[in-house]
Protein backbone atom coordinates (compact mmCIF):
# COMPACT_ATOMS: atom_id res chain seq x y z
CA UNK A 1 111.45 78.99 53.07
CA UNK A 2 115.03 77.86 54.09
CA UNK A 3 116.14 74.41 52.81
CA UNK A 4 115.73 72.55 56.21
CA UNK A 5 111.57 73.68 56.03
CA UNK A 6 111.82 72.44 51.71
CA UNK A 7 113.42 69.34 53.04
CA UNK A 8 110.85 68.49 55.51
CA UNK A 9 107.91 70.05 53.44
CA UNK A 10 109.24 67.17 50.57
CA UNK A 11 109.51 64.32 53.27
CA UNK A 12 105.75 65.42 54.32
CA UNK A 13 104.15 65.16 50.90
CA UNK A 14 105.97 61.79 50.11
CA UNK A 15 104.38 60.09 53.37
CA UNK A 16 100.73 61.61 52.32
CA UNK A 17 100.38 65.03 54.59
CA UNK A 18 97.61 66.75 53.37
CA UNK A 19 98.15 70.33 52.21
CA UNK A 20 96.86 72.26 55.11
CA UNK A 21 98.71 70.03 57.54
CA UNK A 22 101.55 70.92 55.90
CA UNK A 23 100.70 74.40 55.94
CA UNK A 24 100.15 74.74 59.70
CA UNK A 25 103.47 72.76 60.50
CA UNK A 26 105.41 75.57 57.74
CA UNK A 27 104.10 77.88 60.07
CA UNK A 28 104.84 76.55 63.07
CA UNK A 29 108.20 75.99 62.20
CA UNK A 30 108.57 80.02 61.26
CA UNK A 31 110.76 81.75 63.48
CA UNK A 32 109.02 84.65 65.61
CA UNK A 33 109.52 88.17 64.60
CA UNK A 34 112.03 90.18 66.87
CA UNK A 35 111.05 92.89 68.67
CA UNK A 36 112.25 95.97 70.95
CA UNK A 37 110.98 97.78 74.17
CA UNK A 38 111.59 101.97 74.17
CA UNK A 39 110.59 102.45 78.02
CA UNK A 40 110.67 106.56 79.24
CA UNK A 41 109.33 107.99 82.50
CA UNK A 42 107.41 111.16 82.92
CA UNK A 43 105.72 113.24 85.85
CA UNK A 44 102.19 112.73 86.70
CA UNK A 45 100.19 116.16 86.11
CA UNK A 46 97.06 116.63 87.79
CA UNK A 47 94.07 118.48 85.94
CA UNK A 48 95.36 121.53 86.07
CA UNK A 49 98.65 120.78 84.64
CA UNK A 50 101.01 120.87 87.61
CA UNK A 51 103.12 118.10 88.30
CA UNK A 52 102.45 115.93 91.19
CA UNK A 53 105.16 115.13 93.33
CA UNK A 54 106.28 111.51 93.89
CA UNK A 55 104.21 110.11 91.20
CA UNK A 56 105.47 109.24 87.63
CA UNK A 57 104.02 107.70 84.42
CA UNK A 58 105.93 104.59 83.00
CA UNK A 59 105.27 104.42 79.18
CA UNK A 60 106.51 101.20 76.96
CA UNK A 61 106.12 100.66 73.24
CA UNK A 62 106.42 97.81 71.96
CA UNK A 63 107.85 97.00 68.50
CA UNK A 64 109.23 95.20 65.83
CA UNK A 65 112.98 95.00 64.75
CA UNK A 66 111.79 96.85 61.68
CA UNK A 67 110.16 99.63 63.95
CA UNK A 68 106.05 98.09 63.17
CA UNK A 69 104.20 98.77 66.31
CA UNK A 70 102.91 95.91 68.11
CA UNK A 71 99.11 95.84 69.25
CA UNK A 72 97.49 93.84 72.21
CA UNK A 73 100.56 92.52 73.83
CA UNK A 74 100.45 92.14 77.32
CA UNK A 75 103.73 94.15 79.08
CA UNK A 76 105.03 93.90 82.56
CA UNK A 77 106.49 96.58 84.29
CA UNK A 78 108.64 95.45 87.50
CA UNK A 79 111.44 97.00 90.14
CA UNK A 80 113.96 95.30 91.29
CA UNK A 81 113.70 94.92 95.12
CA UNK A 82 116.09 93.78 98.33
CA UNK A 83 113.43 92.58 100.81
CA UNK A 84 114.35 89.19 102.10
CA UNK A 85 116.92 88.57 99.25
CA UNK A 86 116.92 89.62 95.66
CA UNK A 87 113.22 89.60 93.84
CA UNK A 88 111.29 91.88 91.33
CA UNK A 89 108.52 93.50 93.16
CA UNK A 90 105.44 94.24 90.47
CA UNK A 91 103.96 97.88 89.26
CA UNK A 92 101.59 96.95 86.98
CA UNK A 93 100.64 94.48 84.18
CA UNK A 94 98.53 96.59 80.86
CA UNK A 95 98.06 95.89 77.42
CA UNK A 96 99.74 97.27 74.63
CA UNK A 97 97.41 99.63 72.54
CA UNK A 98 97.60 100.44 68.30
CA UNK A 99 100.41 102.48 68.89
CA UNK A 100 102.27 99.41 70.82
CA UNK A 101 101.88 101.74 74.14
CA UNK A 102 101.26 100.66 77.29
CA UNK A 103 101.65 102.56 80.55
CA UNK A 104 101.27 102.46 84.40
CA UNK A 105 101.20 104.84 87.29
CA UNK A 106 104.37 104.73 89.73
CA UNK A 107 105.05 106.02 93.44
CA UNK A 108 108.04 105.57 94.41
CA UNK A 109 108.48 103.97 97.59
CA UNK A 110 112.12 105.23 98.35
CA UNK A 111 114.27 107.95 97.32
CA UNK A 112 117.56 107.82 94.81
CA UNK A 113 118.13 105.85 91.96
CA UNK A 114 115.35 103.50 90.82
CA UNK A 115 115.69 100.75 88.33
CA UNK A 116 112.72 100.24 86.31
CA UNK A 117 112.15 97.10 84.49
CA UNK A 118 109.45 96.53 80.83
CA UNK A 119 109.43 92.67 80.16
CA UNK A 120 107.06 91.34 76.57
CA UNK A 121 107.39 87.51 76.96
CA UNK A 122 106.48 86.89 73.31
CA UNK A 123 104.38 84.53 71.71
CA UNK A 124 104.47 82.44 68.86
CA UNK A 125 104.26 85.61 66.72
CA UNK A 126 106.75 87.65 68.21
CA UNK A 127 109.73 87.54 69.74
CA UNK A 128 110.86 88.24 73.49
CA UNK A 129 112.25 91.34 74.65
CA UNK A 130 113.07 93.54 78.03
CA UNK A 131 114.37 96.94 78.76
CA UNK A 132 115.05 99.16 81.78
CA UNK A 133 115.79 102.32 82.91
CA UNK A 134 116.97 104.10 85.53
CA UNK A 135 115.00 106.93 87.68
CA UNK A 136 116.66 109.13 90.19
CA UNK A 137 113.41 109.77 92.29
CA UNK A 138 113.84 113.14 94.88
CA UNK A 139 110.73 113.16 96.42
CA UNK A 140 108.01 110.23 97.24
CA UNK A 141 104.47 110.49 98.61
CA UNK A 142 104.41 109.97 102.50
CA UNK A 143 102.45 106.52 103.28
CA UNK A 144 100.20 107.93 105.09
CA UNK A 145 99.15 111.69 105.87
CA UNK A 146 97.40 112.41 109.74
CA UNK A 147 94.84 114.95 109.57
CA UNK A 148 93.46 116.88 112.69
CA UNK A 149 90.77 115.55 114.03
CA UNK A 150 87.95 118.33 114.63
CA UNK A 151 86.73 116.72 117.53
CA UNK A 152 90.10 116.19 118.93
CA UNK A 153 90.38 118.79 121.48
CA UNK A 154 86.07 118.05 122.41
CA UNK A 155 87.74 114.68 123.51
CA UNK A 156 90.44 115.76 125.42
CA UNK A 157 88.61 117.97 127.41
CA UNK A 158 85.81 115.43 128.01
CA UNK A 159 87.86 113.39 129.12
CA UNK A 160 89.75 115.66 131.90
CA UNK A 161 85.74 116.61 132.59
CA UNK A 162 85.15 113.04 133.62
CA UNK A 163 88.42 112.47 135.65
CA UNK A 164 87.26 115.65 137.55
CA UNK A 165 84.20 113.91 138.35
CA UNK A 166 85.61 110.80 139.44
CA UNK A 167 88.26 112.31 141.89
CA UNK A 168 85.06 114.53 143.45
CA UNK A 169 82.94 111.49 143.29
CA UNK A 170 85.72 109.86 145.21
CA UNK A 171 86.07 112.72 147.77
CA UNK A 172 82.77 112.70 148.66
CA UNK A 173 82.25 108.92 149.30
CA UNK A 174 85.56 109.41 151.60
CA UNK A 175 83.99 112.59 152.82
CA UNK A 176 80.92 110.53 153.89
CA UNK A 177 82.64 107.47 155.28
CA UNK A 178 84.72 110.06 157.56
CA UNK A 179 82.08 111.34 159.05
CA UNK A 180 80.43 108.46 159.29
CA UNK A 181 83.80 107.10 161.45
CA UNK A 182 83.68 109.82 163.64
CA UNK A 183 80.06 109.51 164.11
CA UNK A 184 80.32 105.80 165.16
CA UNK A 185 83.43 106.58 167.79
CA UNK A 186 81.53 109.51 169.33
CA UNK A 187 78.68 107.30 170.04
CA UNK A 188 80.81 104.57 171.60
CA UNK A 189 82.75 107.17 173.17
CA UNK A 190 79.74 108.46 174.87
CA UNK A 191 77.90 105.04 176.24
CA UNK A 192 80.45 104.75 179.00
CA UNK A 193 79.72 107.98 180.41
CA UNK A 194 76.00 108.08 180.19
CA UNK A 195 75.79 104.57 181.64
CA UNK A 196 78.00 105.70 184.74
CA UNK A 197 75.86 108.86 185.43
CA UNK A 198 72.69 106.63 185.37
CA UNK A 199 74.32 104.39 187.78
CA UNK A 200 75.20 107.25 190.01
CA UNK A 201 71.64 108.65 189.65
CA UNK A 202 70.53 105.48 190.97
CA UNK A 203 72.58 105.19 193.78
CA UNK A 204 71.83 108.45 195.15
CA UNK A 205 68.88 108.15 198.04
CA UNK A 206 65.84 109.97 197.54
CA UNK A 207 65.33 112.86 200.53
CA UNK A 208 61.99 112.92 201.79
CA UNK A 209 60.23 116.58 202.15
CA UNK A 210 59.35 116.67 205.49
């Protein structure tokens, strides 16, 4: 207890604080502990083993200035971003475990160097603290992947199937209304002439068989 907390501890009891008041304002007044961030990057490994490209794990421990891992702490891992202006874009928000670890899965979104970013805010326990890193990334994971479709080339060939259809469906209509043309001129082509020969016919006189 420094003399500033004996001072007001003294004022406290002379105006009638009652001993657990005090208590919880001598702890209140207690500085909070200082603490460090040790942040590392490794490769994601599948379940085999083999390392998976464009995916990393970000660890942080958190701990005290004396090196006493911190417990149930929540950490925030960020990366700085450009879009629209300097901001911190967010990769995850976990809880520190008994060993003060917490860790969250990164994919790059870009290639080259990649600042990473571990922030503890602190609490009335412990102190503040940030750290970063940086990560030279060579290969990310493509957004998103096209796979063939298996009924792809089904489709294309349905559909050239149909158009076939169409343009015959079409030819025949034409085919019909053609003929149909034709059919109508010939007619009207032909009622002069029949129409003459009947007049002709009728004009003719009849010779009587003697």
């Amino acid at each position: 207890m420094n003399i500033v907390q004996r001072c007001l501890l003294t004022l406290l009891i002379a105006f009638g604080v009652t001993a657990a008041g005090v208590a919880a304002i001598v702890v209140d007044a207690q500085e909070a502990e200082p603490t460090k961030l040790e942040l590392s990057v490794s490769p994601s490994r599948d379940a085999k083993g083999h390392e998976v490209d464009g995916e990393f794990w970000i660890t942080a421990v958190l701990k005290t200035a004396s090196g006493r891992f911190v417990g149930k702490r929540r950490i925030e891992i960020v990366e700085p971003v450009n879009l629209l202006g300097p901001r911190e874009s967010s990769l995850g928000s976990t809880v520190t475990d008994g060993t003060g670890m917490a860790a969250v899965l990164y994919h790059p979104a870009q290639t080259g160097q990649q600042t990473i970013k571990a922030r503890f805010k602190g609490d009335q326990t412990f102190g503040p603290t940030e750290a970063s890193l940086v990560l030279d990334v060579a290969e990310i994971i493509p957004p998103f992947e096209s796979e063939p479709v298996p009924l792809a080339s089904v489709g294309k060939w349905l559909s050239f199937g149909l158009g076939l259809l169409g343009v015959a469906f079409w030819a025949v209509l034409l085919g019909v209304l053609g003929r149909t043309v034709r059919g109508i001129r010939a007619a009207a082509g032909s009622a002069p002439l029949r129409a003459g020969l009947a007049s002709q016919t009728a004009e003719t006189p009849r010779q009587e068989v003697m």
